[in-house]
Protein backbone atom coordinates (compact mmCIF):
# COMPACT_ATOMS: atom_id res chain seq x y z
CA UNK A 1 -27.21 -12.70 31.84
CA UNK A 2 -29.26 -11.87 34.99
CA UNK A 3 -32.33 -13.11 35.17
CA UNK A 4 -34.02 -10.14 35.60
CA UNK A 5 -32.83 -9.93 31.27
CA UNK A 6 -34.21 -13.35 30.87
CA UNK A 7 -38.00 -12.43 31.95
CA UNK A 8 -37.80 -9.77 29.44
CA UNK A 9 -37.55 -12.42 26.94
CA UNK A 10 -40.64 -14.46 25.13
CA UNK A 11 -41.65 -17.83 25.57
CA UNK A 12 -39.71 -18.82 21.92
CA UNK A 13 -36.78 -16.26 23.00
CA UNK A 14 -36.29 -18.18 26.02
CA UNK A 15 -36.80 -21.69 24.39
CA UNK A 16 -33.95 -20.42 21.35
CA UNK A 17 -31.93 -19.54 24.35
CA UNK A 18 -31.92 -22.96 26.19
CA UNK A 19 -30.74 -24.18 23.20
CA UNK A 20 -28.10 -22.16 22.75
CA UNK A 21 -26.82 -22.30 26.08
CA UNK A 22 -27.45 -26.40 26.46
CA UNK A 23 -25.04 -26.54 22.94
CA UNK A 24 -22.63 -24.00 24.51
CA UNK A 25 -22.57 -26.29 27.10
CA UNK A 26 -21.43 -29.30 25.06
CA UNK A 27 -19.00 -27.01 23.35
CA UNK A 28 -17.06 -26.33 26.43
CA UNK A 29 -17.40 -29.79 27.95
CA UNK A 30 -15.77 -31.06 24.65
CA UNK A 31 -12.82 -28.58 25.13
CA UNK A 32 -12.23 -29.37 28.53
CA UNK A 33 -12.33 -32.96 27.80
CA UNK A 34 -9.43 -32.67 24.97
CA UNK A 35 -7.56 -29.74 27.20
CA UNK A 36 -8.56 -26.72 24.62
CA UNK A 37 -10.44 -24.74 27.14
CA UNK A 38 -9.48 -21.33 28.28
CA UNK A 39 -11.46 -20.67 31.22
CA UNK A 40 -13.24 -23.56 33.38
CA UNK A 41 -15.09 -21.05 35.28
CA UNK A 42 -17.47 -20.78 32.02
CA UNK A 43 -19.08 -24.35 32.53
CA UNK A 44 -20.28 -23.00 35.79
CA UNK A 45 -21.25 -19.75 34.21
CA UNK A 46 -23.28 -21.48 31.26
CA UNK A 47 -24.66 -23.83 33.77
CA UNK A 48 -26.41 -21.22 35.66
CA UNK A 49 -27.85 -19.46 33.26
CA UNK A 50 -29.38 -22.71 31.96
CA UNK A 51 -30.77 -23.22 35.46
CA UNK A 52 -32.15 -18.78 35.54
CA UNK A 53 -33.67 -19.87 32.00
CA UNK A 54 -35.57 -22.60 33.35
CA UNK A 55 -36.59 -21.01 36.27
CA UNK A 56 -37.94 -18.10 34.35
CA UNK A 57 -39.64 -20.60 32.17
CA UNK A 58 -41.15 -21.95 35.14
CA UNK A 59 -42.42 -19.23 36.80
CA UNK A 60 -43.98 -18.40 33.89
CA UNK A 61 -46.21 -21.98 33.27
CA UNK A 62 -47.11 -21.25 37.10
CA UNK A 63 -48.57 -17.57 36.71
């Protein structure tokens, strides 16, 4: 998602969203640790969009 999607969302949305993302997270890091994942390239990709959640989150508690 672009982040530009993410300050579209509410405060809960983006809270729900963290979570989701954080347990996707785990998900993958699990796979890649017993050689089931796919794609690699989708750590990185989760990752970031953690990082535009929180940013969004941030800019938010500072306006």
């Amino acid at each position: 998602m672009k982040a530009k999607e993410f300050r579209e969302l509410s405060e809960e949305e983006l809270q729900n969203k963290l979570n989701q993302l954080k347990d996707e997270l785990f998900h993958l890091r699990f796979q890649l640790a017993i050689n089931q994942l796919d794609n690699p390239h989708k750590i990185t990709e989760v990752k970031r969009d953690i990082a535009r959640v929180l940013t969004v989150m941030n800019e938010g508690k500072n306006a």
